[in-house]
N, C-alpha and C. Protein backbone atom coordinates (compact mmCIF):
# COMPACT_ATOMS: atom_id res chain seq x y z
N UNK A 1 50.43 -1.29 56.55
CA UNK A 1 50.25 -0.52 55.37
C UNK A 1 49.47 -1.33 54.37
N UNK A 2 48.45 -0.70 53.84
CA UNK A 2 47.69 -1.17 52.62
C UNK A 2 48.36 -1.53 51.18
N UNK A 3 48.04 -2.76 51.07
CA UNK A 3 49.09 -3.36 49.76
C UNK A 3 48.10 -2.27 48.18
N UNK A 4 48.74 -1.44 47.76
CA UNK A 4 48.32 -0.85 46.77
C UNK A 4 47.90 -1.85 45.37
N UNK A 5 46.73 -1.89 45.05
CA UNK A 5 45.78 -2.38 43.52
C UNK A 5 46.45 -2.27 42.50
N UNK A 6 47.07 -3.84 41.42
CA UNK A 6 47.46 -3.22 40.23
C UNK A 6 46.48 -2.14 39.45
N UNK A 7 47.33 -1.65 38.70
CA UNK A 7 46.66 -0.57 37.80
C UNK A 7 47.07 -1.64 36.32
N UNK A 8 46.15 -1.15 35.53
CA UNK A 8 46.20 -1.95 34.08
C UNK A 8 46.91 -0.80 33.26
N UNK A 9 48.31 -1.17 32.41
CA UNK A 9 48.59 -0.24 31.64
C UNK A 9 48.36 0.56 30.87
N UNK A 10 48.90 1.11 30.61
CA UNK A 10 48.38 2.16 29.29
C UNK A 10 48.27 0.92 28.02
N UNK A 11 48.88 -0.18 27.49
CA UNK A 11 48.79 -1.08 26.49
C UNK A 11 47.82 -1.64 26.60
N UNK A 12 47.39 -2.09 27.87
CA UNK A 12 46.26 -3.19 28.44
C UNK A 12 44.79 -2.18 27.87
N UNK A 13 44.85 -0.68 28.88
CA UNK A 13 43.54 0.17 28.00
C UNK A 13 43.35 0.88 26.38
N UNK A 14 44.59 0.66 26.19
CA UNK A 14 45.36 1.15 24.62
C UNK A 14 44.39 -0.06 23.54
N UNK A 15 44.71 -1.61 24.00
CA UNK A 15 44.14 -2.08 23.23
C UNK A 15 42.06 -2.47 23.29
N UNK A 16 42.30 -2.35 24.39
CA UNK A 16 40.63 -2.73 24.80
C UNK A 16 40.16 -1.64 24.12
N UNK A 17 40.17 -0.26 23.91
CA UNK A 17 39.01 1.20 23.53
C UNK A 17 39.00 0.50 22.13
N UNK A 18 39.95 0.21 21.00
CA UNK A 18 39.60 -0.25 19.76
C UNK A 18 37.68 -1.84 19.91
N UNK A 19 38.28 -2.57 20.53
CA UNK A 19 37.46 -3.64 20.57
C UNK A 19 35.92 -3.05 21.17
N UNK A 20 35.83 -2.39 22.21
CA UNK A 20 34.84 -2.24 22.49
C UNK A 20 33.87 -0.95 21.59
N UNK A 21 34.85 -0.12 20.22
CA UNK A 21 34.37 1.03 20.02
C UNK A 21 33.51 -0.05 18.87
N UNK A 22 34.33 -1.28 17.95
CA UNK A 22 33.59 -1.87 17.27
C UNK A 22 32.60 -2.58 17.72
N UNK A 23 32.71 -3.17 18.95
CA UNK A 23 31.42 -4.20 19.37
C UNK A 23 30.42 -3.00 19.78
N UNK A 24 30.20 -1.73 20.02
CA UNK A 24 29.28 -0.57 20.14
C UNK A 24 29.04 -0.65 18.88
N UNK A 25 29.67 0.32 17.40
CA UNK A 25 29.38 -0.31 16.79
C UNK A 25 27.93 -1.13 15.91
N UNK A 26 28.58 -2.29 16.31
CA UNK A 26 28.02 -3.43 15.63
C UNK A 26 26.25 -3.00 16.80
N UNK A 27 26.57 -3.32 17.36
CA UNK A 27 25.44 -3.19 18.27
C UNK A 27 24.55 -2.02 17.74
N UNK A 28 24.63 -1.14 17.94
CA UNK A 28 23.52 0.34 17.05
C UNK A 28 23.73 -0.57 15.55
N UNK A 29 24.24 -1.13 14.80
CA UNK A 29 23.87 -1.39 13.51
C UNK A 29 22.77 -2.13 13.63
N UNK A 30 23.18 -3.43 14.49
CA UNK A 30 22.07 -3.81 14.53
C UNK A 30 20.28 -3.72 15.51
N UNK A 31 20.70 -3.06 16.27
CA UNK A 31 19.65 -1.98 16.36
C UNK A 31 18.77 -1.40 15.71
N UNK A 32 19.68 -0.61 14.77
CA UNK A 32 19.05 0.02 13.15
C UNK A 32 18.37 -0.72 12.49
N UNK A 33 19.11 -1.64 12.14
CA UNK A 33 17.94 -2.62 11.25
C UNK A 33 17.15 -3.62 11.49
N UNK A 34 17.16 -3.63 13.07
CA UNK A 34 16.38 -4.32 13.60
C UNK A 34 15.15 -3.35 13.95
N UNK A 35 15.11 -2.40 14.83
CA UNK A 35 14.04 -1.33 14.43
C UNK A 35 13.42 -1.19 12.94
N UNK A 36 14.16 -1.03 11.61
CA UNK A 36 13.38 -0.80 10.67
C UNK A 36 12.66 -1.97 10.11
N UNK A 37 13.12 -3.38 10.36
CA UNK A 37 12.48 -4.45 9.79
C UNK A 37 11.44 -4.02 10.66
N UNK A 38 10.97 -4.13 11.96
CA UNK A 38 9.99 -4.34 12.63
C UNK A 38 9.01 -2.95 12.18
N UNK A 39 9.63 -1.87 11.76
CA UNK A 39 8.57 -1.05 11.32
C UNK A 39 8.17 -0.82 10.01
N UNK A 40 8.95 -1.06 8.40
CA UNK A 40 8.10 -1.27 7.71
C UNK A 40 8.40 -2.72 7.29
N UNK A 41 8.45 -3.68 8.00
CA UNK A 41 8.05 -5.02 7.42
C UNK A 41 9.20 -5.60 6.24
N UNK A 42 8.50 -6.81 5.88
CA UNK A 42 9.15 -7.04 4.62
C UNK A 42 8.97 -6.56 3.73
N UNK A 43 9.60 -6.66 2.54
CA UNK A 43 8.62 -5.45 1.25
C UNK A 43 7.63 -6.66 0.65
N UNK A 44 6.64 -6.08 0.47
CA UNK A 44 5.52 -6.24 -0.06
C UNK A 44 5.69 -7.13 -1.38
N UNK A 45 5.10 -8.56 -1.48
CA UNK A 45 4.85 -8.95 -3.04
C UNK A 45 4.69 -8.13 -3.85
N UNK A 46 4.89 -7.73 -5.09
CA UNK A 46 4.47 -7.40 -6.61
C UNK A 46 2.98 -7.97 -6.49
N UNK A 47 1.91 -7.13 -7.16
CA UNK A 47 1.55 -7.50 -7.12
C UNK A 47 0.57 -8.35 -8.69
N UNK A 48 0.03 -8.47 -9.38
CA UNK A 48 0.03 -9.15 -10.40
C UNK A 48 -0.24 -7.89 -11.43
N UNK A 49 0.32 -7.96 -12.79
CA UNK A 49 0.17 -6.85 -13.49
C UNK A 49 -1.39 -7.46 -14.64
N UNK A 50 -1.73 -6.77 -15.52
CA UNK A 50 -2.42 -7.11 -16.19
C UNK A 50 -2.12 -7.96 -17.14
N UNK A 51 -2.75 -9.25 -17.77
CA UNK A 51 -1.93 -9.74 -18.90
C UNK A 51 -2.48 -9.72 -19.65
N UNK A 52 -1.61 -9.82 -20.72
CA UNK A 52 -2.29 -8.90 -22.30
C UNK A 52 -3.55 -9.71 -22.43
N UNK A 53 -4.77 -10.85 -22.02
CA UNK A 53 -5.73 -11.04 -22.12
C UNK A 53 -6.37 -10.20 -21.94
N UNK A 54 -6.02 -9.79 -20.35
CA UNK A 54 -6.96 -9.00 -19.57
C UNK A 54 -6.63 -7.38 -20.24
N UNK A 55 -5.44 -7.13 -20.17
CA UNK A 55 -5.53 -5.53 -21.37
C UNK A 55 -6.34 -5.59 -22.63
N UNK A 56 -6.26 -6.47 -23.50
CA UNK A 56 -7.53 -6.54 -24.27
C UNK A 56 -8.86 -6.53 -23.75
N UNK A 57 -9.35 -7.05 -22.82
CA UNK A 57 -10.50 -7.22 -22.11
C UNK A 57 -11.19 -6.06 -21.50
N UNK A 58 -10.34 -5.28 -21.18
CA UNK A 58 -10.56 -3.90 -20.17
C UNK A 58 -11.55 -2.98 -21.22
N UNK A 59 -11.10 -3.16 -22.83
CA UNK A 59 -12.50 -2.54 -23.50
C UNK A 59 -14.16 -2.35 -23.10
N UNK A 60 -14.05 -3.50 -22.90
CA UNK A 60 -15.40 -4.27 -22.63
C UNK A 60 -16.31 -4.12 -21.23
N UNK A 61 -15.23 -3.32 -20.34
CA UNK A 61 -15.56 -3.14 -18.51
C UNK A 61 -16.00 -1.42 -18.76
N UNK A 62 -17.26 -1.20 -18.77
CA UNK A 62 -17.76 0.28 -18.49
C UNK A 62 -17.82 0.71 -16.83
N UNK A 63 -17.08 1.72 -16.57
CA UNK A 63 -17.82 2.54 -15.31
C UNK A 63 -18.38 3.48 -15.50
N UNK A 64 -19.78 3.45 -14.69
CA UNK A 64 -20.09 4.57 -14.82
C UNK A 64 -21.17 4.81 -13.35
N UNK A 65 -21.65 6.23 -13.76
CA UNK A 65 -22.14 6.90 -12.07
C UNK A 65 -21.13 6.98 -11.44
N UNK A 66 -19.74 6.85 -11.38
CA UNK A 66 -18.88 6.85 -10.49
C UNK A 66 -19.20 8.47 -9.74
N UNK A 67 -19.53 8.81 -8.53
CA UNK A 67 -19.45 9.76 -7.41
C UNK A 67 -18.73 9.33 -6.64
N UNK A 68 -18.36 10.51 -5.57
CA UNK A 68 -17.43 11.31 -4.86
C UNK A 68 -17.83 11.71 -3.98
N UNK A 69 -17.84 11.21 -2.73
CA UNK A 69 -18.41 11.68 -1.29
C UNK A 69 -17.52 11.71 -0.04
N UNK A 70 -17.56 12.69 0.51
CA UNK A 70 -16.71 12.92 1.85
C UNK A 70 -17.94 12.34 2.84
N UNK A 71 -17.44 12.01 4.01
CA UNK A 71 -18.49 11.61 5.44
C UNK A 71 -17.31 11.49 6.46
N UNK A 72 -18.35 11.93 7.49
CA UNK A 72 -17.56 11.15 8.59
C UNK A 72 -17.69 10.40 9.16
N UNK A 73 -16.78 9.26 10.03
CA UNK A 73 -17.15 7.82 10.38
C UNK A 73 -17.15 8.29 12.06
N UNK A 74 -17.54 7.05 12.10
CA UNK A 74 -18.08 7.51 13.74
C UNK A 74 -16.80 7.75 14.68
N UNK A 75 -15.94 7.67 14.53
CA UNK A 75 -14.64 8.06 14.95
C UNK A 75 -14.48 9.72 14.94
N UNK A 76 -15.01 10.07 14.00
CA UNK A 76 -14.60 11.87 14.05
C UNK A 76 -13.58 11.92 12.57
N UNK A 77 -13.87 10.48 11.71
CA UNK A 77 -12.45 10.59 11.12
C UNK A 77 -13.02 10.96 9.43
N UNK A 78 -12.24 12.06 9.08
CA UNK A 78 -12.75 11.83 7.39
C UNK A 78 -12.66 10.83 6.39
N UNK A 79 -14.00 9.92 6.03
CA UNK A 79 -14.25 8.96 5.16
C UNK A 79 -14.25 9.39 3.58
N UNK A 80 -13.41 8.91 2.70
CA UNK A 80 -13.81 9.39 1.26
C UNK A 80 -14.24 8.32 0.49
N UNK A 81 -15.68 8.78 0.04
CA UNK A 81 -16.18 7.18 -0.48
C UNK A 81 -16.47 7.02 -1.93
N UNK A 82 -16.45 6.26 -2.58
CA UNK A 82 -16.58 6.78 -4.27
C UNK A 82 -17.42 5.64 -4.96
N UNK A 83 -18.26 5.69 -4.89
CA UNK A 83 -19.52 4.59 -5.84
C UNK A 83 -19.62 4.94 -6.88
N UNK A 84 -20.09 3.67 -7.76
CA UNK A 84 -20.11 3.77 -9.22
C UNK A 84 -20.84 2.10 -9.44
N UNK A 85 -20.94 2.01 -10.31
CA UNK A 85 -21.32 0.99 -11.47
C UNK A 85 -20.14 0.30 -12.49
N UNK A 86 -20.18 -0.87 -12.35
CA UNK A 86 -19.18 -1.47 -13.08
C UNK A 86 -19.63 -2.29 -14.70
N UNK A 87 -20.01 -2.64 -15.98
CA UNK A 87 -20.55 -3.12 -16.43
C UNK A 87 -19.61 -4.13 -17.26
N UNK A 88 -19.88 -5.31 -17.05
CA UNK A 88 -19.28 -6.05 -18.37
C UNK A 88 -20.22 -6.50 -19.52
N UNK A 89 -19.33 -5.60 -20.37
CA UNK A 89 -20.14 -5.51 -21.77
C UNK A 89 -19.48 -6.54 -23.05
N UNK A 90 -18.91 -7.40 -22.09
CA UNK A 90 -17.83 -8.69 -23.34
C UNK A 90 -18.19 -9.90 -22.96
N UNK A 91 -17.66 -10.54 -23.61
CA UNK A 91 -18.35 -12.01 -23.97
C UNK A 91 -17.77 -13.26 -22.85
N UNK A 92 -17.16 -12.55 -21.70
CA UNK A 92 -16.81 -13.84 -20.76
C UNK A 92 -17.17 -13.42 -19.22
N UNK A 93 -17.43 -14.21 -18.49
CA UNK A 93 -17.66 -13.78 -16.80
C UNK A 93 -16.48 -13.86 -16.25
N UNK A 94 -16.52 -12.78 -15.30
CA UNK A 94 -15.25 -12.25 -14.35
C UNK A 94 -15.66 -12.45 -13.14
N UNK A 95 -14.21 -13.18 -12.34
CA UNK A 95 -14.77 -13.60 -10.99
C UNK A 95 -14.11 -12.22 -10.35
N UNK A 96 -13.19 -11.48 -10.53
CA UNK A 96 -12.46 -10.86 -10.12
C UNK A 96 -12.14 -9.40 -10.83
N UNK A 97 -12.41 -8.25 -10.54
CA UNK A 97 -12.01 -7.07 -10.95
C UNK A 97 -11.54 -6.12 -9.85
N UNK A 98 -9.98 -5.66 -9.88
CA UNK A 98 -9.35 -4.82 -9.31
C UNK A 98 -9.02 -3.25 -9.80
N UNK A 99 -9.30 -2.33 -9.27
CA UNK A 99 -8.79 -1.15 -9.83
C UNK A 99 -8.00 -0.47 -8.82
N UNK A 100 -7.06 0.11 -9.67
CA UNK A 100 -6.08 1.39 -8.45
C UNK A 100 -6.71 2.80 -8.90
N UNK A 101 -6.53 3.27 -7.21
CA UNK A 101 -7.36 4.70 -7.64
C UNK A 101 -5.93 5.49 -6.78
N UNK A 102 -5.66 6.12 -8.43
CA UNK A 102 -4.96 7.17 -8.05
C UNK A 102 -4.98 8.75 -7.41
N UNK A 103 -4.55 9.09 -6.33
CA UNK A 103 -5.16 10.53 -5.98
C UNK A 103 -3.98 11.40 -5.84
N UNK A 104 -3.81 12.56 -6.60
CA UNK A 104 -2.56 13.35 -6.69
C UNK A 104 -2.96 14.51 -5.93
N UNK A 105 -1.56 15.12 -5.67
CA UNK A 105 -1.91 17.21 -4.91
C UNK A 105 -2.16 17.77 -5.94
N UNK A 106 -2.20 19.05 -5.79
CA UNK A 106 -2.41 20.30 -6.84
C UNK A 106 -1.71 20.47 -7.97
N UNK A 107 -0.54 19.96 -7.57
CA UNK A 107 0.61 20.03 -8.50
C UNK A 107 0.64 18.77 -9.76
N UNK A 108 -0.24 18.19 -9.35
CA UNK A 108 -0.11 16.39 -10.02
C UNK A 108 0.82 15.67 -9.72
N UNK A 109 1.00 16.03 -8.37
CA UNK A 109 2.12 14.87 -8.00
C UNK A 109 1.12 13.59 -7.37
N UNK A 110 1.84 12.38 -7.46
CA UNK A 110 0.87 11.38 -6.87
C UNK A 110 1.08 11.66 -4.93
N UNK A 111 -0.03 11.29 -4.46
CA UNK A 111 0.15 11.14 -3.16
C UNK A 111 -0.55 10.14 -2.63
N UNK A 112 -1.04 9.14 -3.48
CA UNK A 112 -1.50 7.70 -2.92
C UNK A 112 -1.70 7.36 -3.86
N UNK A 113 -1.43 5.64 -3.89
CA UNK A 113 -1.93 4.88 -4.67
C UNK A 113 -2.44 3.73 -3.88
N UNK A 114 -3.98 3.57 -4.59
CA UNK A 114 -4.38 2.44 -3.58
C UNK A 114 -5.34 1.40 -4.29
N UNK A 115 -4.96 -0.28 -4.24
CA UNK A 115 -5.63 -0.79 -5.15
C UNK A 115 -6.77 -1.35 -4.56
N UNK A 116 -8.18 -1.59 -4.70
CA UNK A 116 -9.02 -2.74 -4.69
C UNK A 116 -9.93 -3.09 -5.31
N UNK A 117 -10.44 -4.03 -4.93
CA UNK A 117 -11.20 -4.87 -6.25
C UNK A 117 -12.87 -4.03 -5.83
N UNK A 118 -13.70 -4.60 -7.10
CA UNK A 118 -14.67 -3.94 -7.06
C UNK A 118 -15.48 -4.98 -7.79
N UNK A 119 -14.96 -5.84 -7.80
CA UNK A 119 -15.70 -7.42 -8.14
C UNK A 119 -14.66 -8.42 -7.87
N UNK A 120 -15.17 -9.11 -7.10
CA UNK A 120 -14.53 -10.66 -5.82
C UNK A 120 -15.54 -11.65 -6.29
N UNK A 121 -14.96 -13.16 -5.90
CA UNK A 121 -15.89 -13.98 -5.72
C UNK A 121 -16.78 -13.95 -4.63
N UNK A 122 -16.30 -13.44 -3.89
CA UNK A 122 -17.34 -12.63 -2.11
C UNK A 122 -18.48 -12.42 -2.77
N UNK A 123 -18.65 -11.42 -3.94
CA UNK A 123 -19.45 -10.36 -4.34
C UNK A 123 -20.37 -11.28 -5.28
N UNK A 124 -20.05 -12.18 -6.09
CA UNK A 124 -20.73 -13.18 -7.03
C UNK A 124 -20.00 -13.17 -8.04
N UNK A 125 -19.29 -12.33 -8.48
CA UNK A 125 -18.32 -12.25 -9.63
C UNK A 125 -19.58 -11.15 -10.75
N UNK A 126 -19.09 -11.43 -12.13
CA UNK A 126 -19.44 -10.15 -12.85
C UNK A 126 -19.87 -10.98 -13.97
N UNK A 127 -21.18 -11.58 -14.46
CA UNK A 127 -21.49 -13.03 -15.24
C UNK A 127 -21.35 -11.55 -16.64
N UNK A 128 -21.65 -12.10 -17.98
CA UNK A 128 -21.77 -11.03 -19.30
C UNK A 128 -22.99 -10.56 -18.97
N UNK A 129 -22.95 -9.36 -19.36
CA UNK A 129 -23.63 -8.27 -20.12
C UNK A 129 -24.69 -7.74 -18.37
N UNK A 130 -23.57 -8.24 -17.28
CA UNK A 130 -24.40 -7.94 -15.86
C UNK A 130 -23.74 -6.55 -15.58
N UNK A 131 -24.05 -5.61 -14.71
CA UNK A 131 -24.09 -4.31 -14.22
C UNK A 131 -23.80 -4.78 -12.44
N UNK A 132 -22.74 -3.96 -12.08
CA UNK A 132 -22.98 -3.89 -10.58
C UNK A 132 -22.42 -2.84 -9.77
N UNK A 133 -23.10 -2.34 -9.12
CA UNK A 133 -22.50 -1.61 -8.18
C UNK A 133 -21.55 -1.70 -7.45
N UNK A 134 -20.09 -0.56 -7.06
CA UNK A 134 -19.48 -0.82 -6.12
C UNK A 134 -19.11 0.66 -4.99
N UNK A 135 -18.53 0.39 -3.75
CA UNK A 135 -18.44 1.51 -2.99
C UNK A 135 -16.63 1.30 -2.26
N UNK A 136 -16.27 2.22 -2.67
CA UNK A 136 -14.81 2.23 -2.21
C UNK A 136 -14.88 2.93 -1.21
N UNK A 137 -13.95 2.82 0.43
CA UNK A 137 -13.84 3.64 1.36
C UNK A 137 -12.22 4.07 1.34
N UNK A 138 -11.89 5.28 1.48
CA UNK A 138 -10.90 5.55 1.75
C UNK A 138 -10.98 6.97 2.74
N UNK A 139 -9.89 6.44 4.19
CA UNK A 139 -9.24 7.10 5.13
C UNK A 139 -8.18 7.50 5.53
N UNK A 140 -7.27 7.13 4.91
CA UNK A 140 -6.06 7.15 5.28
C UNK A 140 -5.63 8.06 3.94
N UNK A 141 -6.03 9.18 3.14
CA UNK A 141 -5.63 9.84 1.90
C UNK A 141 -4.65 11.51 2.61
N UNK A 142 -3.86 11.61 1.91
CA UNK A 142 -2.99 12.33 2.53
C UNK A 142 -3.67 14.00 2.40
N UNK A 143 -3.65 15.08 3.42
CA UNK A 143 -3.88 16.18 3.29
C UNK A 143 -3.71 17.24 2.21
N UNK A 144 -2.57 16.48 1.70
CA UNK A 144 -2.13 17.20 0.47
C UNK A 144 -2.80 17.22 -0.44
N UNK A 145 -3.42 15.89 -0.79
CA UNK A 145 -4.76 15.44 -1.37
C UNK A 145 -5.10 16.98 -2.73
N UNK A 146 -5.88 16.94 -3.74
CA UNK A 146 -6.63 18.18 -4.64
C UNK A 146 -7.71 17.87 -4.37
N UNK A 147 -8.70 17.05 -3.37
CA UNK A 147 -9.53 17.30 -3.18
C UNK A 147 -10.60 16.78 -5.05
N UNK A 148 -9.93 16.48 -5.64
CA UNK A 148 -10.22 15.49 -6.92
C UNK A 148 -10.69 14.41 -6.93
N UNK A 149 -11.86 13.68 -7.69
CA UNK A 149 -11.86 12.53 -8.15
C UNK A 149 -10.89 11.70 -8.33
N UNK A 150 -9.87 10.66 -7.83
CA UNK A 150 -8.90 9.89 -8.40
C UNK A 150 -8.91 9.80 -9.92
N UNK A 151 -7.70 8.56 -9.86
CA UNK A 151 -7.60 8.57 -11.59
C UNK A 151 -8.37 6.86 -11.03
N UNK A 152 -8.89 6.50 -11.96
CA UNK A 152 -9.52 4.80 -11.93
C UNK A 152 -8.85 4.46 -13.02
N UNK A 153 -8.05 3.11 -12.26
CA UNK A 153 -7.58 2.45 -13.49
C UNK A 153 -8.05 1.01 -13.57
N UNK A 154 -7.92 0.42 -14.46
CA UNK A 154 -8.26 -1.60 -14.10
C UNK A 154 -6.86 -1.62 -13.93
N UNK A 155 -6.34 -2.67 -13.02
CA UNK A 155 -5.80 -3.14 -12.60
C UNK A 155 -5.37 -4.73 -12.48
N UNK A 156 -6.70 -5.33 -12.46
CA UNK A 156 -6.13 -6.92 -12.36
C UNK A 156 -7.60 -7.20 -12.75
N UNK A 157 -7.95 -8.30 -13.73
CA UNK A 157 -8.59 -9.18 -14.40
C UNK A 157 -8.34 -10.33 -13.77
N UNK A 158 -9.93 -10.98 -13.53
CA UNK A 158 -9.09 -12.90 -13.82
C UNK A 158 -10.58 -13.40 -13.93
N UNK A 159 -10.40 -13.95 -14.85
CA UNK A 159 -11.93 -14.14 -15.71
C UNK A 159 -12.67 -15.60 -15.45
N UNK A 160 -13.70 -16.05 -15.20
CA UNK A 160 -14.27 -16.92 -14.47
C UNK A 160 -14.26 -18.11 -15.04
């Protein structure tokens, strides 16, 4: 006759379902936030605000010609491009000029905000009383979009 297999009690499985429901658990927690670090990252630096130099200064920065052009890029993908003229009309050279261009829906709600410069040291910087052209690309603007000119703001100064 076959010697019959202990069986584990009802106490023995009584206490194990608690331990293993927390180590499950823990496990999907960290799952969770291991998936979301890897998809949006760390959060993002701050990035520098204007300082009251440069808010005084912003008088002195004219745009103008700024246009508004749709294209498409060789992808098939809609390009929105926006050129203009930048002028510094004040008494110091700028190595650096940033603007955020705001673009809202119908409603005026915002639906992007996106900053970049439009004078770098790349570019030569912005010496007094010089004029320069710049061309912004944007692709990634949401459908919701009004189909509007952004709002142009200055954004970041840092003077040469």
């Amino acid at each position: 006759m076959a010697e019959a297999k202990p069986t584990k009690t009802k106490e023995a499985r009584a206490s194990a379902s608690p331990v293993l429901i927390v180590v499950g658990l823990a496990a999907v927690g960290l799952a969770a936030a291991w998936h979301l670090f890897l998809r949006h990252g760390p959060p993002e630096p701050a990035k520098p605000l204007l300082t009251p130099e440069a808010k005084a200064y912003v008088r002195h920065l004219q745009l103008s010609d700024v246009e508004m052009k749709a294209k498409e890029s060789y992808m098939k993908q809609a390009v929105v491009e926006i050129t203009g003229k930048i002028t510094n009309a004040g008494d110091r050279p700028l190595r650096i000029v940033e603007i955020s261009c705001v673009f809202f829906d119908p409603y005026g709600q915002l639906v992007l905000r996106e900053r970049v410069p439009i004078v770098s040291e790349k570019m030569g910087g912005l010496a007094i009383g010089e004029t320069k052209g710049f061309r912004l690309a944007f692709d990634t603007i949401p459908e919701s979009w009004n189909q509007a000119l952004p709002q142009l703001v200055i954004a970041r100064i840092v003077f040469g």
